[in-house]
PDB file of N, CA and C in Angstrom:
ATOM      1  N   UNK A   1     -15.831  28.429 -18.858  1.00  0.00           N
ATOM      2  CA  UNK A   1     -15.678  27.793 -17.567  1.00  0.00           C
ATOM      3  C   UNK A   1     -17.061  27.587 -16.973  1.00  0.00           C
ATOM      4  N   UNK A   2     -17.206  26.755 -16.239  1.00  0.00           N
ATOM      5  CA  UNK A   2     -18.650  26.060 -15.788  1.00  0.00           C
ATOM      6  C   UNK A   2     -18.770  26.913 -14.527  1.00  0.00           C
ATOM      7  N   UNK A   3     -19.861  26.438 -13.595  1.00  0.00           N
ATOM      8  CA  UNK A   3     -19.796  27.619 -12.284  1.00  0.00           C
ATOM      9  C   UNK A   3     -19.019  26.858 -11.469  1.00  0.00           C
ATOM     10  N   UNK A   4     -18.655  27.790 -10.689  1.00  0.00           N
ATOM     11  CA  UNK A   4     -17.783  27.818  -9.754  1.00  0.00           C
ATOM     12  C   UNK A   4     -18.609  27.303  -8.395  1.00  0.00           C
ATOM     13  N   UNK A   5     -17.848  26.294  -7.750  1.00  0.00           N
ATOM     14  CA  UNK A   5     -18.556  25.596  -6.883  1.00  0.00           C
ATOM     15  C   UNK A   5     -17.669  25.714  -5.453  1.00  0.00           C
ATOM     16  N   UNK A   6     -18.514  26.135  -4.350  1.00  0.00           N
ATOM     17  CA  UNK A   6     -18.073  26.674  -2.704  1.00  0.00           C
ATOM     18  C   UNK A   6     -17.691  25.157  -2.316  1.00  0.00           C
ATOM     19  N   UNK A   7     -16.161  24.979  -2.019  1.00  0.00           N
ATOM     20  CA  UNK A   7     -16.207  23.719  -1.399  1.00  0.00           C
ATOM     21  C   UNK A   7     -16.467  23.298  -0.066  1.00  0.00           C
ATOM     22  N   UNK A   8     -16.648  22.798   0.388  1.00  0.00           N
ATOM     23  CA  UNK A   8     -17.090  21.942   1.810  1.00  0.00           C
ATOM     24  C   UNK A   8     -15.753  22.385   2.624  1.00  0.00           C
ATOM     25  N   UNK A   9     -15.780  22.099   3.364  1.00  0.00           N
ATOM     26  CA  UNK A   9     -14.597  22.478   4.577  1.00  0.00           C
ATOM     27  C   UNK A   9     -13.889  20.855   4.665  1.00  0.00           C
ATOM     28  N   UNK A  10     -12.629  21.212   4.225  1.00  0.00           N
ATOM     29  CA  UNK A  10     -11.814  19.297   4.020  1.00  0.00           C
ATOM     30  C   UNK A  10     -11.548  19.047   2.789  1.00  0.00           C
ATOM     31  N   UNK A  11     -12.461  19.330   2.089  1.00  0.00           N
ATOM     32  CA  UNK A  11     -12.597  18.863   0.856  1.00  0.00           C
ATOM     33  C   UNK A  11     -11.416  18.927  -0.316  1.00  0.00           C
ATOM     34  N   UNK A  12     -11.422  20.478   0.148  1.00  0.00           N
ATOM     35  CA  UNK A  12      -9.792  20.697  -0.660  1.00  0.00           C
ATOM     36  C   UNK A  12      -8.849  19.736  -0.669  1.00  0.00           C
ATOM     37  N   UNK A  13      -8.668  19.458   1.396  1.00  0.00           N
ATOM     38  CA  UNK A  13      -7.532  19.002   1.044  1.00  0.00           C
ATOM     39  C   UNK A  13      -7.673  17.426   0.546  1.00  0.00           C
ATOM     40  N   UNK A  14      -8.679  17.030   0.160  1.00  0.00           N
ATOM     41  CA  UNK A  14      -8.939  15.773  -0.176  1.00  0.00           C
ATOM     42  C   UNK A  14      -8.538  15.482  -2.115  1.00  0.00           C
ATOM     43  N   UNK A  15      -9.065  16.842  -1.890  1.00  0.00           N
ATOM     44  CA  UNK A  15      -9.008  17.167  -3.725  1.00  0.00           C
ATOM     45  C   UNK A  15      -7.791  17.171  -4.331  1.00  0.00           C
ATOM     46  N   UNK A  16      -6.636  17.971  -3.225  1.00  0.00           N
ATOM     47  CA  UNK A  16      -5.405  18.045  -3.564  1.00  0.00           C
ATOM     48  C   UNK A  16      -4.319  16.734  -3.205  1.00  0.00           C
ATOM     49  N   UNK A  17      -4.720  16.122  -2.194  1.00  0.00           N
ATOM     50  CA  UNK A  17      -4.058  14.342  -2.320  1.00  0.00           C
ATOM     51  C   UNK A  17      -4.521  13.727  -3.281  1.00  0.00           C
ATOM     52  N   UNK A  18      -5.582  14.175  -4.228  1.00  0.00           N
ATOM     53  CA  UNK A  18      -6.202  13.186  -5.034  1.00  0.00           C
ATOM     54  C   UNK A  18      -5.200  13.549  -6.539  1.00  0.00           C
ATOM     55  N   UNK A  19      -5.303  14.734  -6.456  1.00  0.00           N
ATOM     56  CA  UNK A  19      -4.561  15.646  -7.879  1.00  0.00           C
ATOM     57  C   UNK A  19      -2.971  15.165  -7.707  1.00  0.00           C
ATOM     58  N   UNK A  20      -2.510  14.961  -6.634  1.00  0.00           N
ATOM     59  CA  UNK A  20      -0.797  15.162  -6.436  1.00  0.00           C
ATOM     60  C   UNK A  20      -1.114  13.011  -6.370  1.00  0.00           C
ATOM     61  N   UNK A  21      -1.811  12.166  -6.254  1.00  0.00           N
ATOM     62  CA  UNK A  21      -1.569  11.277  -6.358  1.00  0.00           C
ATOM     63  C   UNK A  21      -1.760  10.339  -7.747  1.00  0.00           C
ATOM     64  N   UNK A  22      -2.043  11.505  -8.413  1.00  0.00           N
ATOM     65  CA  UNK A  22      -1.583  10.811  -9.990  1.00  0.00           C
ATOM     66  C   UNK A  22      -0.457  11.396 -10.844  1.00  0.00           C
ATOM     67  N   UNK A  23       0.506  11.945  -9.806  1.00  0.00           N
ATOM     68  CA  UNK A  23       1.830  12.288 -10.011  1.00  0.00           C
ATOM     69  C   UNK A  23       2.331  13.506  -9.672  1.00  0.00           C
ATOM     70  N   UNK A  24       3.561  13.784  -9.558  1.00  0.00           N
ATOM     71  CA  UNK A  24       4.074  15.053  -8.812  1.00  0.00           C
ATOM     72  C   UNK A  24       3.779  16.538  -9.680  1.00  0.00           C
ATOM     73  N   UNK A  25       2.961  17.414  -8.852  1.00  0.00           N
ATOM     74  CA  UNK A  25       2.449  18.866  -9.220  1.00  0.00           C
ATOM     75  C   UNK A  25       3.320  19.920  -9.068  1.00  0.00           C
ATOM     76  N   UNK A  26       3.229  21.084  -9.334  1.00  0.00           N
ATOM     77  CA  UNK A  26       3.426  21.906  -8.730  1.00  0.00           C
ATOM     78  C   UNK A  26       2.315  23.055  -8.168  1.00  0.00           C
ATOM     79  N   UNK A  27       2.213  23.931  -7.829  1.00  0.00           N
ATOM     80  CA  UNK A  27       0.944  24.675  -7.393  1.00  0.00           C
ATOM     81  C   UNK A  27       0.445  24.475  -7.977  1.00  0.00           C
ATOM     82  N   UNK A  28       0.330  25.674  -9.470  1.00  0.00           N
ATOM     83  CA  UNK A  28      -0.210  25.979 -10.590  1.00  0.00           C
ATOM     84  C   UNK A  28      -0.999  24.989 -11.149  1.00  0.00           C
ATOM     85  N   UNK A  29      -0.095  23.743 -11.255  1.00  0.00           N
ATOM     86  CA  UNK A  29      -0.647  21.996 -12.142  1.00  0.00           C
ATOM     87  C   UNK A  29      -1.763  21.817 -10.987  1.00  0.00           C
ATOM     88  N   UNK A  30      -1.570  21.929  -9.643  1.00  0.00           N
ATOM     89  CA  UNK A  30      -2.733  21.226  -8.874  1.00  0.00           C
ATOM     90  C   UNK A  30      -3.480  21.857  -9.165  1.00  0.00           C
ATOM     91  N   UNK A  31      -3.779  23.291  -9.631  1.00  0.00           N
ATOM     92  CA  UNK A  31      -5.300  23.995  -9.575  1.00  0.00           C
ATOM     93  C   UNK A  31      -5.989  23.506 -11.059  1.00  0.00           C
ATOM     94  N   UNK A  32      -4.985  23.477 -12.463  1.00  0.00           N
ATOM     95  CA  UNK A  32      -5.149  22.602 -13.126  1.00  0.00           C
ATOM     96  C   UNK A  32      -5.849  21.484 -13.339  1.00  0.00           C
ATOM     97  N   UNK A  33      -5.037  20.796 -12.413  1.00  0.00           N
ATOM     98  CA  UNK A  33      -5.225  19.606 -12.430  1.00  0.00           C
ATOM     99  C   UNK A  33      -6.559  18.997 -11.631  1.00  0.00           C
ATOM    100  N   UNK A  34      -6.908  19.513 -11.210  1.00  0.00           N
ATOM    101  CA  UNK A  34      -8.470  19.633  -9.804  1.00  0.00           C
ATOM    102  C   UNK A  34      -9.838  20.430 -10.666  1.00  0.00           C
ATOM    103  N   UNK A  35      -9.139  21.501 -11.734  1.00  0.00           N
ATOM    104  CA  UNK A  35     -10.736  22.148 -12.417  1.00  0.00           C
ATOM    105  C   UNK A  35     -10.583  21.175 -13.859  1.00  0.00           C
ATOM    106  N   UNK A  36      -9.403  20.289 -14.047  1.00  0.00           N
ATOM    107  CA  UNK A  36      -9.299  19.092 -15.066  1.00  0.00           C
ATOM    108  C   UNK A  36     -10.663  18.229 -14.745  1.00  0.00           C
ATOM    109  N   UNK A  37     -10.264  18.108 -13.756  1.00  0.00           N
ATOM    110  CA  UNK A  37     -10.895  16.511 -12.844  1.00  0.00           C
ATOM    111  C   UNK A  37     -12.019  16.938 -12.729  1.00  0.00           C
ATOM    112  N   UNK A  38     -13.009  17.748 -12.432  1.00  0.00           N
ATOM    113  CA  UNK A  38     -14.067  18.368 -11.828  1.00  0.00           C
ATOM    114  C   UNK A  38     -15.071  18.654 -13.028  1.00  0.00           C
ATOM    115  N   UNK A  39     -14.234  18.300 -14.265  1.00  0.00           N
ATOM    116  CA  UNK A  39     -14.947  18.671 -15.676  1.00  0.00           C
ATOM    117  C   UNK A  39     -15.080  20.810 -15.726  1.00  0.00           C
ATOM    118  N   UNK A  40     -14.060  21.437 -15.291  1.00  0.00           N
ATOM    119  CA  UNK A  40     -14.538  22.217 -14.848  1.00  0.00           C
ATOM    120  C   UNK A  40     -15.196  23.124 -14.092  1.00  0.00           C
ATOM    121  N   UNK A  41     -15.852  22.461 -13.157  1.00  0.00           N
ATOM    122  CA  UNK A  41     -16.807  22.806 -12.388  1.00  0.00           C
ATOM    123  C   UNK A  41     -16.024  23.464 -11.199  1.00  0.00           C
ATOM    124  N   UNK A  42     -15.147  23.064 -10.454  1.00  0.00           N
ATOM    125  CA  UNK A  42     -14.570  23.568  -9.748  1.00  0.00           C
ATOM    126  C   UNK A  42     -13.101  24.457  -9.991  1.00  0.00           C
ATOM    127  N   UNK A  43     -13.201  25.645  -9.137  1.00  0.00           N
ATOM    128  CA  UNK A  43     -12.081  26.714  -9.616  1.00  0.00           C
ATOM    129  C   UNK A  43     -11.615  26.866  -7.662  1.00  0.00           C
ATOM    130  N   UNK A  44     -10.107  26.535  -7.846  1.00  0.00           N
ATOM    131  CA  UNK A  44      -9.365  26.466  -6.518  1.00  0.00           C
ATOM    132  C   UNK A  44      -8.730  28.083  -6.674  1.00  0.00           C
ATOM    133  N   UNK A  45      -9.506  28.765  -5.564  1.00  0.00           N
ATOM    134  CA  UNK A  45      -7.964  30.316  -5.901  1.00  0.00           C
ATOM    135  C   UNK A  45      -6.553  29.896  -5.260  1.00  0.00           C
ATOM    136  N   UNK A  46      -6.050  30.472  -5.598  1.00  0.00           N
ATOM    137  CA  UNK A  46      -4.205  30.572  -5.056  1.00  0.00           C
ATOM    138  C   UNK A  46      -4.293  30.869  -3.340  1.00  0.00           C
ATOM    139  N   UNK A  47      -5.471  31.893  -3.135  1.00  0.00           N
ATOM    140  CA  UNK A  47      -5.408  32.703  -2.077  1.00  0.00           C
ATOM    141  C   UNK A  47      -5.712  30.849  -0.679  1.00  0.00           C
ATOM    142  N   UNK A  48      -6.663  29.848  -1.151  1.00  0.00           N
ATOM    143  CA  UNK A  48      -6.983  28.605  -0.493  1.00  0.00           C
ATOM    144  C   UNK A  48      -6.108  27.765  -0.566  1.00  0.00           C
ATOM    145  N   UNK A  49      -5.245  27.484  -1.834  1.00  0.00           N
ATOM    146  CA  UNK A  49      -4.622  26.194  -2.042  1.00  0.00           C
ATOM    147  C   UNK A  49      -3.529  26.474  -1.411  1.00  0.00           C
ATOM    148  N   UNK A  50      -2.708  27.380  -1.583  1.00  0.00           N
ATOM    149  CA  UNK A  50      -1.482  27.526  -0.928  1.00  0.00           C
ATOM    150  C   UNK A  50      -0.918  27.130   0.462  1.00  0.00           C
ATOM    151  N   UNK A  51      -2.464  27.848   1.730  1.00  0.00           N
ATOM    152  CA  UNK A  51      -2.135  27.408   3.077  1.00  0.00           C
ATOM    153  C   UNK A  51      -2.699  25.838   2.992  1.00  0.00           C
ATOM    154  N   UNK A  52      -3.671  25.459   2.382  1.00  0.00           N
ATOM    155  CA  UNK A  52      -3.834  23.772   2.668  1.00  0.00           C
ATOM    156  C   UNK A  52      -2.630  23.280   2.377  1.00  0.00           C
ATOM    157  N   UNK A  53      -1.575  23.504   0.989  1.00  0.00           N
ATOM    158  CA  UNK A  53      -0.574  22.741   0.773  1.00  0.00           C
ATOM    159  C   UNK A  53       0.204  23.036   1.622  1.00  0.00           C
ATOM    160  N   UNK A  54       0.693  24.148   2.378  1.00  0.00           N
ATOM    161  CA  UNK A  54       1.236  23.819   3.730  1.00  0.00           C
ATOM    162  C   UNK A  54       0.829  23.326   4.778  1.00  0.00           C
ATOM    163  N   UNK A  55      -0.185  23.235   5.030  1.00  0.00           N
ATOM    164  CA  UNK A  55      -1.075  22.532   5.902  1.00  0.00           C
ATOM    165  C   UNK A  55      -0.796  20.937   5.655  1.00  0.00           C
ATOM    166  N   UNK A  56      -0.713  20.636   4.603  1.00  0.00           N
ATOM    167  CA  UNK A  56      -0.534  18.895   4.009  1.00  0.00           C
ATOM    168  C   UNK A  56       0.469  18.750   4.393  1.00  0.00           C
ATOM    169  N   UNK A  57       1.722  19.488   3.862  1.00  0.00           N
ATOM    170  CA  UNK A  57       2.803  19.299   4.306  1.00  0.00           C
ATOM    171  C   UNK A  57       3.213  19.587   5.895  1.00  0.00           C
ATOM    172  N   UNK A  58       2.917  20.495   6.087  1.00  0.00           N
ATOM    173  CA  UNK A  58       2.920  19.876   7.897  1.00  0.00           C
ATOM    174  C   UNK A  58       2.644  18.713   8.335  1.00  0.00           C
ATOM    175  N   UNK A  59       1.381  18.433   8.166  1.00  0.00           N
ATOM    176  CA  UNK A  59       0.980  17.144   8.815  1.00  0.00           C
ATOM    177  C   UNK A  59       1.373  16.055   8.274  1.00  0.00           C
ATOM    178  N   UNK A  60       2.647  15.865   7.358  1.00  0.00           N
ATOM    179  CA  UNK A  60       3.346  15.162   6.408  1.00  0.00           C
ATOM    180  C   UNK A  60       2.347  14.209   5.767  1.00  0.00           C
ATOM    181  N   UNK A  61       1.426  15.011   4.732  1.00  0.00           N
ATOM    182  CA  UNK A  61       1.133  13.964   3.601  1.00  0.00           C
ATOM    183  C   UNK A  61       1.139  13.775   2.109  1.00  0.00           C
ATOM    184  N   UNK A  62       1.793  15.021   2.552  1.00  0.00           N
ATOM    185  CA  UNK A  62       2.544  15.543   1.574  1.00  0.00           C
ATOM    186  C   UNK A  62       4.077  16.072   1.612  1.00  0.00           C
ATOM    187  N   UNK A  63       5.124  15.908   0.337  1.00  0.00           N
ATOM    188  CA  UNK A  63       6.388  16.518   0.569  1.00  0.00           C
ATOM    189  C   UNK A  63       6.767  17.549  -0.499  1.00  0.00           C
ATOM    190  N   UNK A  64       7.740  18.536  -0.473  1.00  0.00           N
ATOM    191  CA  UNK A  64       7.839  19.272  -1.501  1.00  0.00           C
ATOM    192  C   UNK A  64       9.351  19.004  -2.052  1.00  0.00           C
ATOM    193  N   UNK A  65       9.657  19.903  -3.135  1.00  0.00           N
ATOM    194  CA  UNK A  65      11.105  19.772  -4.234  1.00  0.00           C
ATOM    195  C   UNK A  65      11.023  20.602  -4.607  1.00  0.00           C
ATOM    196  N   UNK A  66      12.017  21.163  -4.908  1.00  0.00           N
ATOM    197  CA  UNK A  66      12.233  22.384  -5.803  1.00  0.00           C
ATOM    198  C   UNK A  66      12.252  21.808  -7.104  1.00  0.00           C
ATOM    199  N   UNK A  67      11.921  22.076  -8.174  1.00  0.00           N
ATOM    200  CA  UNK A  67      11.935  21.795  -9.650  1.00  0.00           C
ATOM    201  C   UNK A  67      12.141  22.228 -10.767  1.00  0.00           C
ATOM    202  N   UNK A  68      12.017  22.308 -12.218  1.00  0.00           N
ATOM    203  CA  UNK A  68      11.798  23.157 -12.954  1.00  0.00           C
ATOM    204  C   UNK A  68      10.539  22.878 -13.909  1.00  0.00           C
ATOM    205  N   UNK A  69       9.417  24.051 -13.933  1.00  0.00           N
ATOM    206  CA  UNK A  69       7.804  23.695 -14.362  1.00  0.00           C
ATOM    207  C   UNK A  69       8.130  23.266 -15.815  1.00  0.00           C
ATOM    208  N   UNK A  70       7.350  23.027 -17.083  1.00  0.00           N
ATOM    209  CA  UNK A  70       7.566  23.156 -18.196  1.00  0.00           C
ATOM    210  C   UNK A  70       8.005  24.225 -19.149  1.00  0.00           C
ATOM    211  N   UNK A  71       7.384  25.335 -18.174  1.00  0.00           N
ATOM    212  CA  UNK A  71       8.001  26.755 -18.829  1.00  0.00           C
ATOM    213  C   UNK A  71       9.352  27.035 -18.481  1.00  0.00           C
ATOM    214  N   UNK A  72       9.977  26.325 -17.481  1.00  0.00           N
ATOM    215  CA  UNK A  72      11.405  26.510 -17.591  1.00  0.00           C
ATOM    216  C   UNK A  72      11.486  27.337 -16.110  1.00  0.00           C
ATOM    217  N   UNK A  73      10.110  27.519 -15.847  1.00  0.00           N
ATOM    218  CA  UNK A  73      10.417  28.327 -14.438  1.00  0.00           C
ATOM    219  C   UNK A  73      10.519  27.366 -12.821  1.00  0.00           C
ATOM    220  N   UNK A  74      11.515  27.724 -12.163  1.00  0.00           N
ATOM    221  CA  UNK A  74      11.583  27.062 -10.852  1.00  0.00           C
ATOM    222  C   UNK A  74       9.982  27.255 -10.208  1.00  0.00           C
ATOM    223  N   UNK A  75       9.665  26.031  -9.894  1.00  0.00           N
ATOM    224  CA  UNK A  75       8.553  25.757  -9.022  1.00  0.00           C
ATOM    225  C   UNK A  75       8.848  24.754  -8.145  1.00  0.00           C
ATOM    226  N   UNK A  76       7.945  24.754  -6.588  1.00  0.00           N
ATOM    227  CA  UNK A  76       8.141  23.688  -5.615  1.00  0.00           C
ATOM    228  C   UNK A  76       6.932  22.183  -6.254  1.00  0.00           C
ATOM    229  N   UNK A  77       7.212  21.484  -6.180  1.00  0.00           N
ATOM    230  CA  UNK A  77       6.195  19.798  -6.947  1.00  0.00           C
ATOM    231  C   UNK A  77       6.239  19.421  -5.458  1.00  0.00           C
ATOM    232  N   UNK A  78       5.053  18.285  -5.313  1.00  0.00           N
ATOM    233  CA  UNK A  78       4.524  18.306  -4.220  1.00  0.00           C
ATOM    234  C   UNK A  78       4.386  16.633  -5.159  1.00  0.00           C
ATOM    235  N   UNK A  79       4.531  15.678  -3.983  1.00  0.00           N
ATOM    236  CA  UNK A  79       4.451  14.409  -3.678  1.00  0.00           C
ATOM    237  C   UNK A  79       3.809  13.880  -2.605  1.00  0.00           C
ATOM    238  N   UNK A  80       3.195  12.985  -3.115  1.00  0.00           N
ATOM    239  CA  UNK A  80       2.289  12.584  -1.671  1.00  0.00           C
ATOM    240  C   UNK A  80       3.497  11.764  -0.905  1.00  0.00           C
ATOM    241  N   UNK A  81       3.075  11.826   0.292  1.00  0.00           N
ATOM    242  CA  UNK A  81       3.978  10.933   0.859  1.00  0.00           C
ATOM    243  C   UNK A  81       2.785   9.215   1.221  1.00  0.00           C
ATOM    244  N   UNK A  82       3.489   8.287   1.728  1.00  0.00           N
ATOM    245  CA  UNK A  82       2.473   7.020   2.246  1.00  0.00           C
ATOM    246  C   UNK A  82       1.578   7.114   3.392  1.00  0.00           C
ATOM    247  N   UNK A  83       2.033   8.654   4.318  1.00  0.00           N
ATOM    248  CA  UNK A  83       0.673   9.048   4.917  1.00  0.00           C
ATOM    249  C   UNK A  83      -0.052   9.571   4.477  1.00  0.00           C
ATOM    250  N   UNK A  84       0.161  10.575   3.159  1.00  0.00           N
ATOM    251  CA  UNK A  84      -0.702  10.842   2.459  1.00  0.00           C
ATOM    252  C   UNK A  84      -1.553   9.681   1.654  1.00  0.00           C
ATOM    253  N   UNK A  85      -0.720   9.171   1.355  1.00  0.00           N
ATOM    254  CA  UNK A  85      -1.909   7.859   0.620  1.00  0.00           C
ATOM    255  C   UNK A  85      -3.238   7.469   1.187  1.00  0.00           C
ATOM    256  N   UNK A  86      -2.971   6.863   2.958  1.00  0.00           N
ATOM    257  CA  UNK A  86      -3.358   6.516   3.514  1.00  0.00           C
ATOM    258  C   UNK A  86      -4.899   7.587   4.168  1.00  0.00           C
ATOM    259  N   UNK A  87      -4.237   8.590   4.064  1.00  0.00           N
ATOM    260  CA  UNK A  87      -5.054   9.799   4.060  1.00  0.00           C
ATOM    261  C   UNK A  87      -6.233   9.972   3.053  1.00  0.00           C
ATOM    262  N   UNK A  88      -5.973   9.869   1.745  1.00  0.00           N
ATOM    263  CA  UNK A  88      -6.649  10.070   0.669  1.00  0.00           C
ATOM    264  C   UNK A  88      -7.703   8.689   0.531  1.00  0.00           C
ATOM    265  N   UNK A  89      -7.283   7.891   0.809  1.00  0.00           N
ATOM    266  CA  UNK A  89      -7.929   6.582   1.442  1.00  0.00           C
ATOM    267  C   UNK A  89      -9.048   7.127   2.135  1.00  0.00           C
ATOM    268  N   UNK A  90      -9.010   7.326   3.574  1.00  0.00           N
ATOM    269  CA  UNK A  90      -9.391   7.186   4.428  1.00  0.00           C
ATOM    270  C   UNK A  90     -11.003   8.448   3.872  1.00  0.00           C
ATOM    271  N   UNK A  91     -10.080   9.628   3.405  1.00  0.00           N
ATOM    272  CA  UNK A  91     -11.057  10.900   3.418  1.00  0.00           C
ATOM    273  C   UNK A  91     -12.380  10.673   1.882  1.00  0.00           C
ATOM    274  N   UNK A  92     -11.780   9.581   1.203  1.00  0.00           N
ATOM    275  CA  UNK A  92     -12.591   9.311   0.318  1.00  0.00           C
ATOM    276  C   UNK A  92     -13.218   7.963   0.583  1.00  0.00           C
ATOM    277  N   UNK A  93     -13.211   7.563   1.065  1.00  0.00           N
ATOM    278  CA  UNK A  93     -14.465   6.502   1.920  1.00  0.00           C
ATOM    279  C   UNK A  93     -15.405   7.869   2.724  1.00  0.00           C
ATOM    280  N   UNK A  94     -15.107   8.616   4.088  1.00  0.00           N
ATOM    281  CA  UNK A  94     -15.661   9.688   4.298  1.00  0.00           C
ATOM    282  C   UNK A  94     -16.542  10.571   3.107  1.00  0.00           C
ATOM    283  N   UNK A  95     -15.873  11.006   2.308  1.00  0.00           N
ATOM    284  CA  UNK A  95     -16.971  11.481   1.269  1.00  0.00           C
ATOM    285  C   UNK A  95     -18.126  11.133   0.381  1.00  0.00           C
ATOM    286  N   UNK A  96     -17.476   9.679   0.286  1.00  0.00           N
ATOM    287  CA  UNK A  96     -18.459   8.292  -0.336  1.00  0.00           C
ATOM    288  C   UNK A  96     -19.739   8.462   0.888  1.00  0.00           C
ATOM    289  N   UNK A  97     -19.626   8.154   1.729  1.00  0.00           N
ATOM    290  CA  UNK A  97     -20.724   8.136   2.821  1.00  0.00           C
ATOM    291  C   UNK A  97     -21.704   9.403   3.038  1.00  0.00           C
ATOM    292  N   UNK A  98     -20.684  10.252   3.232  1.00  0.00           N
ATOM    293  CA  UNK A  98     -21.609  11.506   3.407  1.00  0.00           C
ATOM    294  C   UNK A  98     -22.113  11.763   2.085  1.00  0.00           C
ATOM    295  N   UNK A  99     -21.578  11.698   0.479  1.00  0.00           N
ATOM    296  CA  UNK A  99     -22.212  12.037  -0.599  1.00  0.00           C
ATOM    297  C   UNK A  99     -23.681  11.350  -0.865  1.00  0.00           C
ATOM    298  N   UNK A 100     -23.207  10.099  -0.109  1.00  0.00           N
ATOM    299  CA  UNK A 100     -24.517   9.165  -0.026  1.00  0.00           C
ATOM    300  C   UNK A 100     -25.591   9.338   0.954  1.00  0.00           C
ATOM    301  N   UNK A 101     -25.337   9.965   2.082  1.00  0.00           N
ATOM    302  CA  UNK A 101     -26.185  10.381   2.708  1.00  0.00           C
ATOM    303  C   UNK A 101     -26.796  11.648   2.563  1.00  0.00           C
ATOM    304  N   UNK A 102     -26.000  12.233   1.949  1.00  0.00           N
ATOM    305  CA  UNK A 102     -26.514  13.763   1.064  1.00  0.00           C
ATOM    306  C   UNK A 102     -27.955  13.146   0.235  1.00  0.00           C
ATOM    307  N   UNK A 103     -27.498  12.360  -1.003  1.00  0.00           N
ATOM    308  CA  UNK A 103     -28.015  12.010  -1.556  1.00  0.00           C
ATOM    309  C   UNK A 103     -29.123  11.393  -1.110  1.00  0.00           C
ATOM    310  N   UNK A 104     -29.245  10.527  -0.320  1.00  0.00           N
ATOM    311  CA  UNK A 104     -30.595   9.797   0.025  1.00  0.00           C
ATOM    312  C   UNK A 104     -31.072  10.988   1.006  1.00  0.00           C
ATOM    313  N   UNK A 105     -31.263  11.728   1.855  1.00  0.00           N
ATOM    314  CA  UNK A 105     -31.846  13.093   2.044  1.00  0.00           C
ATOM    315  C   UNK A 105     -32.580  13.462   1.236  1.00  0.00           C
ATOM    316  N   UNK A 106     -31.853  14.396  -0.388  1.00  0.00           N
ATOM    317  CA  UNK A 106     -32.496  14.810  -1.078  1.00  0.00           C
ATOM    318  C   UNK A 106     -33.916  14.444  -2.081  1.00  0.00           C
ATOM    319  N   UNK A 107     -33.634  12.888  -1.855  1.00  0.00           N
ATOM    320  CA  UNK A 107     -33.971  12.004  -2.593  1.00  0.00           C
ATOM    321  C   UNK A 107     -35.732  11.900  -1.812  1.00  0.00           C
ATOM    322  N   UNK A 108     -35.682  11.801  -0.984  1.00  0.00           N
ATOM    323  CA  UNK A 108     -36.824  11.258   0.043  1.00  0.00           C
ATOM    324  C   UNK A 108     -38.216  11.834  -0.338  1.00  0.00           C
ATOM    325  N   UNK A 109     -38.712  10.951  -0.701  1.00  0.00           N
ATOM    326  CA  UNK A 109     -40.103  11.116  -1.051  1.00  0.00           C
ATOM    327  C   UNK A 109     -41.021  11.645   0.234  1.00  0.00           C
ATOM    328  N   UNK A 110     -42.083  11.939   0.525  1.00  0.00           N
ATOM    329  CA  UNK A 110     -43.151  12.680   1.532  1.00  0.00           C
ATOM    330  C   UNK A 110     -43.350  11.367   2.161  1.00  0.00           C
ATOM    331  N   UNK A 111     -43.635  10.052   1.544  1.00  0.00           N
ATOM    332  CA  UNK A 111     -44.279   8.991   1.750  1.00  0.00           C
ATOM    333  C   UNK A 111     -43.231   7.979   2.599  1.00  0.00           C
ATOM    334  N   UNK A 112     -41.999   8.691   2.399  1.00  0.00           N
ATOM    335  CA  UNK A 112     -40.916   7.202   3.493  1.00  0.00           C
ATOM    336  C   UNK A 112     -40.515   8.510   4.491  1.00  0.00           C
ATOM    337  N   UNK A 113     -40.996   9.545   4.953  1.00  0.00           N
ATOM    338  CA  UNK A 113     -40.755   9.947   6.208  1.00  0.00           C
ATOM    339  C   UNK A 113     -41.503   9.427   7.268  1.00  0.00           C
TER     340      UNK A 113
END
């Protein structure tokens, strides 16, 4: 496993509309599915993801189901809903900008201050 990276405050829940919008998860698959995407790099604990996914689902942008996982065990799957879409939209333009302004920061030569 690669290192483990402190996420930003938001970020999660940006990470987890992004993971549940290439099809319906359940917990377990989103943490999966997010250190998939990340090449590794990022590791979500249970102890974070859990209250954001209620947190999503409160603020409906997300919905849940009861299901059955591949192992045969009942798990809740999580669906974005179309405010979630709209959400995941919105928070990844936001990250585009600030990654870019991160970036040109770091970037800055002595000579263009």
């Amino acid at each position: 496993m690669g290192d483990t990276t402190d996420l930003l405050q938001g970020t999660l829940d940006m990470l987890i509309l992004k993971a549940v919008s290439l099809g319906p998860l359940h917990g377990y698959g989103i943490l999966l599915r997010i250190q998939q995407m990340s090449g590794d790099v990022l590791e979500v604990r249970q102890g974070s993801l859990y209250p954001a996914l209620y947190r999503l689902v409160s603020g409906g942008f997300l919905v849940s189901k009861w299901g059955r996982s591949d192992n045969g065990r009942r798990a809740r799957f999580y669906r974005l809903t179309p405010r979630g879409e709209r959400q995941l939209v919105s928070e990844r333009e936001r990250w585009d900008r600030l990654a870019g302004a991160v970036t040109a920061a770091i970037h800055t030569r002595p000579e263009e201050v």
